[in-house]
N, C-alpha and C. Protein backbone atom coordinates (compact mmCIF):
# COMPACT_ATOMS: atom_id res chain seq x y z
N UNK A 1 0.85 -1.16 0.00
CA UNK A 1 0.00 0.00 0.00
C UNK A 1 0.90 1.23 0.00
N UNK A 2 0.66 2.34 -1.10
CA UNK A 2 1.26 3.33 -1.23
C UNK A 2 0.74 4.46 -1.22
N UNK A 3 1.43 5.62 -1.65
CA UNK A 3 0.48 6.78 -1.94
C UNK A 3 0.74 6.67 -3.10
N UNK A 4 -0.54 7.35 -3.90
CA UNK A 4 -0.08 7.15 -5.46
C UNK A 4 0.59 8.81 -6.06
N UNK A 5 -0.20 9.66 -5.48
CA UNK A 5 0.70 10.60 -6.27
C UNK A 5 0.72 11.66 -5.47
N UNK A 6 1.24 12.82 -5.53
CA UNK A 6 1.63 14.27 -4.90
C UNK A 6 2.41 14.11 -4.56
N UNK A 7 2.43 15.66 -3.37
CA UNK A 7 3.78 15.42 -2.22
C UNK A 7 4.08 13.92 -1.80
N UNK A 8 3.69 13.01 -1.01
CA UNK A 8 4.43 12.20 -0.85
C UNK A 8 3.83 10.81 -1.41
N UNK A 9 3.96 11.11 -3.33
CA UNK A 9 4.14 9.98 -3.96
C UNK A 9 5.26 9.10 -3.69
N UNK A 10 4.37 7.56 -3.67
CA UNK A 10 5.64 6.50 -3.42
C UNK A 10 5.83 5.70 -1.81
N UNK A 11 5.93 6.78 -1.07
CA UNK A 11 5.90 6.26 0.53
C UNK A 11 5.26 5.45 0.54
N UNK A 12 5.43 4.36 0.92
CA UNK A 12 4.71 2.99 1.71
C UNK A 12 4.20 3.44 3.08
N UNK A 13 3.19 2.98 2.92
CA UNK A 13 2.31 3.20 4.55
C UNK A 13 2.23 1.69 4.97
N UNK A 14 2.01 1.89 6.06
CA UNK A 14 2.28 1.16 7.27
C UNK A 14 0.84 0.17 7.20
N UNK A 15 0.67 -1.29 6.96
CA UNK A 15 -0.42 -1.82 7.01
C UNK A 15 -0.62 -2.40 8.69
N UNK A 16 -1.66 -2.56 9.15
CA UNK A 16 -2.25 -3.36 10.32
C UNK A 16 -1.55 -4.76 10.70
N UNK A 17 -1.34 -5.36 11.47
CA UNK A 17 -1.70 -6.75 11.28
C UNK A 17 -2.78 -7.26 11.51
N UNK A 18 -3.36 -8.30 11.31
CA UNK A 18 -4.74 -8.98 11.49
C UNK A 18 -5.98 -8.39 10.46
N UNK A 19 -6.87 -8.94 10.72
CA UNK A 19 -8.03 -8.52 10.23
C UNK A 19 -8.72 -7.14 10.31
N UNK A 20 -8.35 -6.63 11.42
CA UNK A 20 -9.39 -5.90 12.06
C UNK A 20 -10.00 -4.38 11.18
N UNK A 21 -9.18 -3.99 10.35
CA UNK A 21 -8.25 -3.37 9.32
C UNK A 21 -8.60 -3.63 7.92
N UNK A 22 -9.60 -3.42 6.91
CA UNK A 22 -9.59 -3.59 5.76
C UNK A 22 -8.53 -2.38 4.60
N UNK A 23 -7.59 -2.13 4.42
CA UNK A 23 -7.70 -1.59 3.69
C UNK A 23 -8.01 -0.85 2.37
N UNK A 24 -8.54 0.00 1.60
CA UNK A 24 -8.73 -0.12 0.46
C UNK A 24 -7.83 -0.47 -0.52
N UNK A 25 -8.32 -1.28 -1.48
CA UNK A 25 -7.60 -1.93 -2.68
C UNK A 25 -6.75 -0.91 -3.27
N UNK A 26 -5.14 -0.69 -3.55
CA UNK A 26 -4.87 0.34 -4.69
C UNK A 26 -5.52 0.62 -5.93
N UNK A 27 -5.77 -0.50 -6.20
CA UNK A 27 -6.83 -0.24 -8.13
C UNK A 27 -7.86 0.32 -7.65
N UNK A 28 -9.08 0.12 -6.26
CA UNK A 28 -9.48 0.82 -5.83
C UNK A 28 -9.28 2.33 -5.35
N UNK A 29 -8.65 2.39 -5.00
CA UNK A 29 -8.46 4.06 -4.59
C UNK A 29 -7.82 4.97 -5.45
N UNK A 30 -7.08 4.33 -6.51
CA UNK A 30 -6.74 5.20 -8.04
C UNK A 30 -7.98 5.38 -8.61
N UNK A 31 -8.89 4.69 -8.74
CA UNK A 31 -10.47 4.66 -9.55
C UNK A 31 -10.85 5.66 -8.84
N UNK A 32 -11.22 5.57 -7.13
CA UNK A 32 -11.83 6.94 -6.22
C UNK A 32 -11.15 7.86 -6.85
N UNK A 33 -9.92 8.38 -6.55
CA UNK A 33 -9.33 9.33 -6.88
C UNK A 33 -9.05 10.27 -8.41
N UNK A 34 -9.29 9.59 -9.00
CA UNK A 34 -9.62 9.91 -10.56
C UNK A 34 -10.77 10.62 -10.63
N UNK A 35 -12.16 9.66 -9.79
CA UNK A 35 -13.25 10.55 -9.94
C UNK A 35 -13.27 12.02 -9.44
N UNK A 36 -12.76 12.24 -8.35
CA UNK A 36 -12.86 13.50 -7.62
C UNK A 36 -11.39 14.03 -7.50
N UNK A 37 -10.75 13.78 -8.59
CA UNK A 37 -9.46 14.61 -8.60
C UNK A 37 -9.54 16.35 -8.39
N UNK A 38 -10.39 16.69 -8.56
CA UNK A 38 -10.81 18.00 -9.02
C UNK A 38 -11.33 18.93 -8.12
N UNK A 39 -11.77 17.92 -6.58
CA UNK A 39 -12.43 18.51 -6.16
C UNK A 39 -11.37 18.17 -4.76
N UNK A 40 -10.41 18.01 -4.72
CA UNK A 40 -9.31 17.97 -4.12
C UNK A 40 -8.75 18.90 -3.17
N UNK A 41 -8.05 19.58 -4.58
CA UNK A 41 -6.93 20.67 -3.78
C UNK A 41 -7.69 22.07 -3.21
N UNK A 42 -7.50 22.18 -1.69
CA UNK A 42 -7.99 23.32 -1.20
C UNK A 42 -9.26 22.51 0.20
N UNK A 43 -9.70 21.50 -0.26
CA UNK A 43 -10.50 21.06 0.44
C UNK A 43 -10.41 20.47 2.02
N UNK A 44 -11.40 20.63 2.48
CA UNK A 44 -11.26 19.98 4.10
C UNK A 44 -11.83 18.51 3.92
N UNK A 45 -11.23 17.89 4.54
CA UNK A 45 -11.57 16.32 4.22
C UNK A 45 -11.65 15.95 5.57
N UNK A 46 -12.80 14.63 5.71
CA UNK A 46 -12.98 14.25 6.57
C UNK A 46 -13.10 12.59 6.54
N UNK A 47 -12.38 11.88 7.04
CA UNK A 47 -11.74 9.97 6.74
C UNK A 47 -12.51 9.34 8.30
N UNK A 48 -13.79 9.26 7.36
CA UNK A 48 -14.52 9.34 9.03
C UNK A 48 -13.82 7.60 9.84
N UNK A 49 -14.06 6.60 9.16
CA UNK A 49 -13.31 5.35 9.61
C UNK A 49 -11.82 5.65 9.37
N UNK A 50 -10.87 5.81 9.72
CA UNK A 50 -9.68 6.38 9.27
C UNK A 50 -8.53 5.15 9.16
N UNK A 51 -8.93 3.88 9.75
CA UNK A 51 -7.99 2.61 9.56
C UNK A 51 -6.59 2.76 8.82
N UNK A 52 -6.18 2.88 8.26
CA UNK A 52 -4.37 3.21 7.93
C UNK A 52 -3.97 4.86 8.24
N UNK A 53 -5.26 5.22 7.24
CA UNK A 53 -5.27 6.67 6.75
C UNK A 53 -5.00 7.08 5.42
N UNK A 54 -4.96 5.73 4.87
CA UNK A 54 -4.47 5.68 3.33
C UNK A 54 -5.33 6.46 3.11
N UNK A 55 -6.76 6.96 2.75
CA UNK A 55 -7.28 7.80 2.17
C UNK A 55 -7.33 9.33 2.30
N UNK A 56 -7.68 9.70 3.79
CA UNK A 56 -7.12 10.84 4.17
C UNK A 56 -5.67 11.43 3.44
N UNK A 57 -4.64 10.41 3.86
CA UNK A 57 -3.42 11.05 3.46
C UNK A 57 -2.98 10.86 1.55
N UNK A 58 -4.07 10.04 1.04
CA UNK A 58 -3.80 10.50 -0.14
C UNK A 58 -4.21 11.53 -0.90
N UNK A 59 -5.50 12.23 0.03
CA UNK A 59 -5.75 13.56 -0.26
C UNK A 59 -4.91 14.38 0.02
N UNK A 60 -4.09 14.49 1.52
CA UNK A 60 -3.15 15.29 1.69
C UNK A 60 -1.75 15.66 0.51
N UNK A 61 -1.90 14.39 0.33
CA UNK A 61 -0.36 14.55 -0.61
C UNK A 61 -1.04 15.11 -1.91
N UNK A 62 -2.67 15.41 -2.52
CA UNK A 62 -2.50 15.95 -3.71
C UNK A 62 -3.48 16.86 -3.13
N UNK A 63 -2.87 17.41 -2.40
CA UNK A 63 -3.53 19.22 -1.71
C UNK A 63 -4.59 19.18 -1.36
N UNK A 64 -5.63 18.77 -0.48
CA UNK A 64 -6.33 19.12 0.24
C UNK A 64 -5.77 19.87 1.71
N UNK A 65 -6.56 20.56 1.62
CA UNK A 65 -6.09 21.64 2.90
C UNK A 65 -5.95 20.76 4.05
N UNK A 66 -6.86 20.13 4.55
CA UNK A 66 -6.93 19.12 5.99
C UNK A 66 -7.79 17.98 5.95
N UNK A 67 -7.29 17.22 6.69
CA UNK A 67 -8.27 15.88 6.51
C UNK A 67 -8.34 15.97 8.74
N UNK A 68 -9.30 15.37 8.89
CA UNK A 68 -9.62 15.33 10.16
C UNK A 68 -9.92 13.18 9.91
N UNK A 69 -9.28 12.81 10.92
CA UNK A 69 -8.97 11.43 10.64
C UNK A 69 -9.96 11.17 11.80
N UNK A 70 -10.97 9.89 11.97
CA UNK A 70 -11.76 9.51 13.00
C UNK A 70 -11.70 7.70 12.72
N UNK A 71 -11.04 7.56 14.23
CA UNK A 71 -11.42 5.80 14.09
C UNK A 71 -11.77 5.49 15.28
N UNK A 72 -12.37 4.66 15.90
CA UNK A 72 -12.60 4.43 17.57
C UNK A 72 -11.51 3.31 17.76
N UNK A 73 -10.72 3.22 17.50
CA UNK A 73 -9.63 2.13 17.85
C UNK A 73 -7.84 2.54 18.00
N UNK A 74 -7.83 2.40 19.04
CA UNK A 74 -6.31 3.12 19.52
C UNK A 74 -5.48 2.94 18.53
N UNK A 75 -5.58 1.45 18.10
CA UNK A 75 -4.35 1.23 17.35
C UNK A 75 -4.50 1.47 16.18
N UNK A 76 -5.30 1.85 15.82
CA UNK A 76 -5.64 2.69 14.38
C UNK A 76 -5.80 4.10 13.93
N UNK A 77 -5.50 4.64 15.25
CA UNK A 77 -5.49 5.92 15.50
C UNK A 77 -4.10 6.39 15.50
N UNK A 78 -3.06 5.31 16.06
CA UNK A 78 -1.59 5.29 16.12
C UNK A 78 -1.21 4.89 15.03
N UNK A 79 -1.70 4.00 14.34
CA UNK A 79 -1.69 3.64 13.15
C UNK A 79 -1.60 4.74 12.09
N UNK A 80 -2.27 5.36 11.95
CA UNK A 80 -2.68 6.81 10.90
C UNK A 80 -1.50 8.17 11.21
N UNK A 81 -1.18 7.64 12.57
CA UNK A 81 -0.30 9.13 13.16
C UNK A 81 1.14 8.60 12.32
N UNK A 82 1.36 7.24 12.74
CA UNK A 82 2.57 6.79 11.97
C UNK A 82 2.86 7.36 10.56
N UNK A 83 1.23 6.69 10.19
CA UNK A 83 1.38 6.86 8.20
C UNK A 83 1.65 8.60 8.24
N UNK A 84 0.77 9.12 8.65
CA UNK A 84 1.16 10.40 8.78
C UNK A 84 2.71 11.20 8.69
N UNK A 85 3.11 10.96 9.78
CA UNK A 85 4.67 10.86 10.02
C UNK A 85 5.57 10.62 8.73
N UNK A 86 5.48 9.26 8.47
CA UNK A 86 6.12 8.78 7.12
C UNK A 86 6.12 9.54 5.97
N UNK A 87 4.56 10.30 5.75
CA UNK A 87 4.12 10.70 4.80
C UNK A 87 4.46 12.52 4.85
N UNK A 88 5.16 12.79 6.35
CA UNK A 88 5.55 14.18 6.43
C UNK A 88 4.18 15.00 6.02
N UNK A 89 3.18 14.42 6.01
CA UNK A 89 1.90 15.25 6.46
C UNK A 89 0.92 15.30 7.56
N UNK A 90 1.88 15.60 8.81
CA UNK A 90 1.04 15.86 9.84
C UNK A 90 0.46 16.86 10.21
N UNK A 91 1.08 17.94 9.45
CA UNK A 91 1.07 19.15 9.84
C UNK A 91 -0.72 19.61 9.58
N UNK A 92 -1.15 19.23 8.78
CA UNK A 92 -2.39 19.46 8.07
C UNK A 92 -3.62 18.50 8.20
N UNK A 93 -3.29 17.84 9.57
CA UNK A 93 -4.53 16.42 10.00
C UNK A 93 -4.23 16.44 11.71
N UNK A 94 -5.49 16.25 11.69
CA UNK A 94 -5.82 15.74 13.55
C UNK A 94 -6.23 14.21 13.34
N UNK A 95 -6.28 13.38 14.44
CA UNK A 95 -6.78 12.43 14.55
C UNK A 95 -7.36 12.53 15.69
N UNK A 96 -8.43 11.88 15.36
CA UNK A 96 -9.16 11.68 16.63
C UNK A 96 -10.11 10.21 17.25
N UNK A 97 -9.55 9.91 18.46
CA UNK A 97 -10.28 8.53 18.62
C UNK A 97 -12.05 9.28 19.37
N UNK A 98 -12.46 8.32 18.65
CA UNK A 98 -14.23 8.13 18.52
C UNK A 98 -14.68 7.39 17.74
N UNK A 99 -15.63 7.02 17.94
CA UNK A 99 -16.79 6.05 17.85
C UNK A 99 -17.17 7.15 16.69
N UNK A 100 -17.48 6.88 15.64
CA UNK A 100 -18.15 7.76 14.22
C UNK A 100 -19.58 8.22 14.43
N UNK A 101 -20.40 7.35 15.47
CA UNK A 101 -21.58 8.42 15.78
C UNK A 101 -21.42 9.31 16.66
N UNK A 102 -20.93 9.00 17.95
CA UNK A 102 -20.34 10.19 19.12
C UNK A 102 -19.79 11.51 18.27
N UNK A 103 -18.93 11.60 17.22
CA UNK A 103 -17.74 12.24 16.36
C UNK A 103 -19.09 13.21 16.08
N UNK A 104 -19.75 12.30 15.13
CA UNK A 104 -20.88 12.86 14.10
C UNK A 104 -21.52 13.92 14.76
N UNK A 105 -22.50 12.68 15.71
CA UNK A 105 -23.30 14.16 16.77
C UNK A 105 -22.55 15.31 17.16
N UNK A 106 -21.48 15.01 18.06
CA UNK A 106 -20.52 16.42 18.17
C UNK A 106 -20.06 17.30 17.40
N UNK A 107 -19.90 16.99 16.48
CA UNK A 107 -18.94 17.43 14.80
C UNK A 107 -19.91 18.59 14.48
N UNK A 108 -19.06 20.15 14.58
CA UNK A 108 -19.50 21.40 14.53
C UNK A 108 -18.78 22.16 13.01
N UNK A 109 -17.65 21.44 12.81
CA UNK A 109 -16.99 21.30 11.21
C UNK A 109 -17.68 21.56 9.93
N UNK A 110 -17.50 21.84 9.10
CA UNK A 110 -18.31 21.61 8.08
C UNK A 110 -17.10 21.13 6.86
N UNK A 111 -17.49 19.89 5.85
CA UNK A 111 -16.62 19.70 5.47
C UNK A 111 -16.71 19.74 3.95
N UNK A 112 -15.40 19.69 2.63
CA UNK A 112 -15.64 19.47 1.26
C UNK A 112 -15.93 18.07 0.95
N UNK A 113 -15.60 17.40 1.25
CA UNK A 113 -15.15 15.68 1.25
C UNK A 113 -15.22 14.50 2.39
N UNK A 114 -16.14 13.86 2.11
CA UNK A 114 -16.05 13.02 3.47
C UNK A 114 -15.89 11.64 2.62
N UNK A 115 -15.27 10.67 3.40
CA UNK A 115 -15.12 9.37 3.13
C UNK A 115 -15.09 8.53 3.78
N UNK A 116 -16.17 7.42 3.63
CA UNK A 116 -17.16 6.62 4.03
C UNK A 116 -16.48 5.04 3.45
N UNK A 117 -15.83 4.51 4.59
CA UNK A 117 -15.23 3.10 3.86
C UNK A 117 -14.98 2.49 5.56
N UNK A 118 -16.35 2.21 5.96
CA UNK A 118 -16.73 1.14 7.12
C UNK A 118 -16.41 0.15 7.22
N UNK A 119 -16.66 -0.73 8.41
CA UNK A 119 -16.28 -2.36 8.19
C UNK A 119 -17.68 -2.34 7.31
N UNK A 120 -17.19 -3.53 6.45
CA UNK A 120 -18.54 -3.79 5.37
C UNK A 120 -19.46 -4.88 6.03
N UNK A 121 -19.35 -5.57 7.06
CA UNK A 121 -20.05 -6.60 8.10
C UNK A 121 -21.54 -5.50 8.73
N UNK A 122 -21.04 -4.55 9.07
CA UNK A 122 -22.05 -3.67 9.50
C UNK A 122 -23.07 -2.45 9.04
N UNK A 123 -23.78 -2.25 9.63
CA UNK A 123 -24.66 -1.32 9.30
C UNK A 123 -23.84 0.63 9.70
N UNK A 124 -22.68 0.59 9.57
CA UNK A 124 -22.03 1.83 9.82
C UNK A 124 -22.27 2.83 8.23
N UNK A 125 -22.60 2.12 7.66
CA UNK A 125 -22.52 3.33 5.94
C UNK A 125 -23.95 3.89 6.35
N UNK A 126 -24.74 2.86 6.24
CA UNK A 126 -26.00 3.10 6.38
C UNK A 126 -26.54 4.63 7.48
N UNK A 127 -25.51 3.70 8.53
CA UNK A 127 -25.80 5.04 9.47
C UNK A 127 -25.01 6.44 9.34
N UNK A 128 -24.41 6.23 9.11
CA UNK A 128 -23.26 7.49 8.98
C UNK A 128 -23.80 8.43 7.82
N UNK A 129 -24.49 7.85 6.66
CA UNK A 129 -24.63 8.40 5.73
C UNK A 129 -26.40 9.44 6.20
N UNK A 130 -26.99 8.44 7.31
CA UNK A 130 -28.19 9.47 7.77
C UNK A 130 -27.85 10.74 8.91
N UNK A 131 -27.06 10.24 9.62
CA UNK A 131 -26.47 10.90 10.75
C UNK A 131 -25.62 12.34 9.63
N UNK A 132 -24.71 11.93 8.37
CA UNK A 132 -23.78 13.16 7.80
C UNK A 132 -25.19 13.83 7.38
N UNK A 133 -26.19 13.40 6.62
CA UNK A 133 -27.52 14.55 6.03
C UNK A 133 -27.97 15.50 6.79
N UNK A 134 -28.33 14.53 8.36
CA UNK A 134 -29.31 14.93 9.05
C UNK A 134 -28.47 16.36 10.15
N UNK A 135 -27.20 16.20 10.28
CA UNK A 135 -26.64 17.26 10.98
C UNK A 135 -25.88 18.01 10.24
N UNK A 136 -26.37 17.91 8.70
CA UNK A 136 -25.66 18.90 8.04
C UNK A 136 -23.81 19.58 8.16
N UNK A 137 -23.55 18.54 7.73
CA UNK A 137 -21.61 19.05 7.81
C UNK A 137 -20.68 19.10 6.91
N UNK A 138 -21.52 18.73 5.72
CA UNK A 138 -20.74 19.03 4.40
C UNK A 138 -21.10 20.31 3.68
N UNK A 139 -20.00 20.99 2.98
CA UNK A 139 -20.29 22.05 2.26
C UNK A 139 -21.21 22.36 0.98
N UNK A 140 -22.50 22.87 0.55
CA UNK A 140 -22.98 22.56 -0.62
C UNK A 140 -21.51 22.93 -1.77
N UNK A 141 -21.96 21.45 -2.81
CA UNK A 141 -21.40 21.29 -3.52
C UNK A 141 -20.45 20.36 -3.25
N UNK A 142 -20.32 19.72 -1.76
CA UNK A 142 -19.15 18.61 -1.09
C UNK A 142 -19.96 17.32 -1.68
N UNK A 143 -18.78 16.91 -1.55
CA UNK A 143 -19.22 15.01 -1.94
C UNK A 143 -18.89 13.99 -0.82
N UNK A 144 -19.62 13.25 -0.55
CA UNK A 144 -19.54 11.77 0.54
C UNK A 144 -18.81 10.67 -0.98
N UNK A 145 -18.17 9.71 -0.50
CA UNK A 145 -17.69 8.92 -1.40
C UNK A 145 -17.73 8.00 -0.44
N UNK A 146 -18.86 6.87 -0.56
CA UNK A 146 -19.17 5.69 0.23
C UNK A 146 -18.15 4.33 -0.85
N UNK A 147 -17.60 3.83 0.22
CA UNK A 147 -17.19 2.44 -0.03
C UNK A 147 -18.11 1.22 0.48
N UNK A 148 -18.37 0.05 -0.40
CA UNK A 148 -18.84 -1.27 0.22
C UNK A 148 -18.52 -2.76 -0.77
N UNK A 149 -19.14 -3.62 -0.14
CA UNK A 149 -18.69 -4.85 -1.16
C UNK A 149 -19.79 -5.10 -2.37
N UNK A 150 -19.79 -5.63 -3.32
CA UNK A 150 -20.55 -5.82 -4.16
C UNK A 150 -21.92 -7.08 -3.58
N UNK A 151 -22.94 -6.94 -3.66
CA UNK A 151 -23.78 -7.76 -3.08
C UNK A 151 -24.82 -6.75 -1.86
N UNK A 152 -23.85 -5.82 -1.27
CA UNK A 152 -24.38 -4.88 -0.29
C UNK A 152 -25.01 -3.36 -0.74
N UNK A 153 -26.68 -3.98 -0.84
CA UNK A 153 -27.38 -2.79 -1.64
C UNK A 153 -27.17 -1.49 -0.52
N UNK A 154 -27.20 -0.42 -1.13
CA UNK A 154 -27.48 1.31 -0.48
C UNK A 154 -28.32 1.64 -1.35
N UNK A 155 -29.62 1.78 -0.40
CA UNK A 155 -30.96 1.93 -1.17
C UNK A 155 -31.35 3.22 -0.45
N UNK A 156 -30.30 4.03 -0.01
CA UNK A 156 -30.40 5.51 0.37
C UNK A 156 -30.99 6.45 -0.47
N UNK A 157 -31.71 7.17 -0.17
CA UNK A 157 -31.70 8.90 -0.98
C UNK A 157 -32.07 9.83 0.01
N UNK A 158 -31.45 11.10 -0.36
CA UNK A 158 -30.92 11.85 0.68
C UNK A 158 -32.05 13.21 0.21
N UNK A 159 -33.03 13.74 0.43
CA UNK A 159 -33.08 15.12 0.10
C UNK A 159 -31.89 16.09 0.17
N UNK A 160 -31.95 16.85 -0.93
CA UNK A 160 -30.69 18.03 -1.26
C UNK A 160 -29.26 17.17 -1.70
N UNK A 161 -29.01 16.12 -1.96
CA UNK A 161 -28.19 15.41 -2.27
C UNK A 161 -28.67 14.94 -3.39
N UNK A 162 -27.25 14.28 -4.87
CA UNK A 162 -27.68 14.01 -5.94
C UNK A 162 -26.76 12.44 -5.51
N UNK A 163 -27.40 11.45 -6.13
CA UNK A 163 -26.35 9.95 -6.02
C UNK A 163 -25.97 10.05 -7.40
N UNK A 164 -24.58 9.57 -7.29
CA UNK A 164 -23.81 9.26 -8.78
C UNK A 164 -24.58 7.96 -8.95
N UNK A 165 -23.93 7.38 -10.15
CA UNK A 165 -23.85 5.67 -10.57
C UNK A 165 -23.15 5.21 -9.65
N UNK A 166 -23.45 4.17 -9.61
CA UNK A 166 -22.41 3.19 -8.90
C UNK A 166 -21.43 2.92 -9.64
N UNK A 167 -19.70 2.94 -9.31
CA UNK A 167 -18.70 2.62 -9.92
C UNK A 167 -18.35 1.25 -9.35
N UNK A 168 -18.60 -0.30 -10.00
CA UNK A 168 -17.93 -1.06 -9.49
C UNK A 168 -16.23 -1.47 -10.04
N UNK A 169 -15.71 -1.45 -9.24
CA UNK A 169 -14.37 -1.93 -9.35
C UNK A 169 -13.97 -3.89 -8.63
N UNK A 170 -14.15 -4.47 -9.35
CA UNK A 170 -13.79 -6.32 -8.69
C UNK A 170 -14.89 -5.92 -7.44
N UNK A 171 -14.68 -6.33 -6.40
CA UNK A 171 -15.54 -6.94 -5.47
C UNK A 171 -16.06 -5.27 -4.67
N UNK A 172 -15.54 -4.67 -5.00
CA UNK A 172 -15.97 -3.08 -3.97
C UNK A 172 -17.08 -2.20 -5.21
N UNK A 173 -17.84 -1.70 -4.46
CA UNK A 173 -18.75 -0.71 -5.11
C UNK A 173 -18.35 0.55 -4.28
N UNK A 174 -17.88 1.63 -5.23
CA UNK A 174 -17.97 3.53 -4.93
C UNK A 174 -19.65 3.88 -5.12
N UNK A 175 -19.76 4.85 -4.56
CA UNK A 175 -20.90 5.55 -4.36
C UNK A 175 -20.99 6.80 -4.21
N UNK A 176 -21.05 8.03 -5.21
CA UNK A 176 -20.51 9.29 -4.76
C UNK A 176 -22.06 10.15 -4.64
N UNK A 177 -22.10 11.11 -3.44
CA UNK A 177 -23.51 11.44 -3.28
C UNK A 177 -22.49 13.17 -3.20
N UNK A 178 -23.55 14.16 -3.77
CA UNK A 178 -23.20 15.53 -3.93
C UNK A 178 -24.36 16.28 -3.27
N UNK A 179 -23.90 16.74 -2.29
CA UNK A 179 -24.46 18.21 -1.73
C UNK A 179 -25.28 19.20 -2.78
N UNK A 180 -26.41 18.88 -3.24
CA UNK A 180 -26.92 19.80 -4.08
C UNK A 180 -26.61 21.35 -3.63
């Protein structure tokens, strides 16, 4: 697992051991990143499951202003500070341990970009994606970019939000929803 491009194209990040930890696929997250290349640089990002931080910090390295990293698990929280470190972009990310609904409810932020890549066992997209509408924290015109496995319908619709197509890539489905 790498970063693929910017400031710190190339760096290897730091994987988990065990399960607990999915990371996203590289062919996966070049596909994400292609789509919303554009809407990138300048942006506040928010990596609400933050597990490596591979995503957060691959926004960092192609200019997003800040990513705010959220995982409820210590070692994934240390985990992300590492990649961070490595990636000489700390300067421009917090991490924070929480539980993604505690975060949510509290979360006074408003953000360009949020990214949504849960354990896929659970009902966390589902929720996260009513909890981000309903307390309003993305910027109009921001995008949610939900990750899940293929087989696992999101039969969501959001008032004031537009849903893309579904992009499948091998076994993961993208899902990009826009802040009308």
């Amino acid at each position: 697992m790498r970063v693929i491009t910017g400031k710190a194209r190339g760096v290897a990040l730091k994987t988990p051991d065990g399960m607990a930890t999915r990371p996203t696929a590289d062919r996966v997250k070049e596909a994400m990143f292609s789509i919303i290349q554009f809407d990138i640089p300048g942006a506040k990002v928010l990596d609400l499951f933050g597990g490596t931080g591979q995503l957060g910090i691959e926004a960092l390295s192609r200019e997003a202003k800040s990513v705010v990293f959220v995982d409820e698990r210590e070692d994934a929280c240390k985990l992300i500070r590492e990649n961070l470190k490595r990636t000489k972009l700390e300067k421009d990310a917090r991490v924070i341990r929480s539980d993604y609904a505690n975060y949510l409810k509290k979360c006074t932020e408003q953000f360009d970009i949020i990214f949504l890549d849960p354990p896929y066992a659970e009902v966390f997209l589902e929720n996260s994606l009513n909890l981000i509408t309903e307390i309003d924290i993305l910027q109009s015109g921001g995008i949610i970019v939900a990750e899940r496995p293929v087989g696992k319908e999101l039969l969501c619709e959001f008032p004031g939000y537009s849903r893309s197509k579904d992009y499948k890539y091998s076994s993961t489905i993208l899902t990009i929803f826009r802040k009308d």
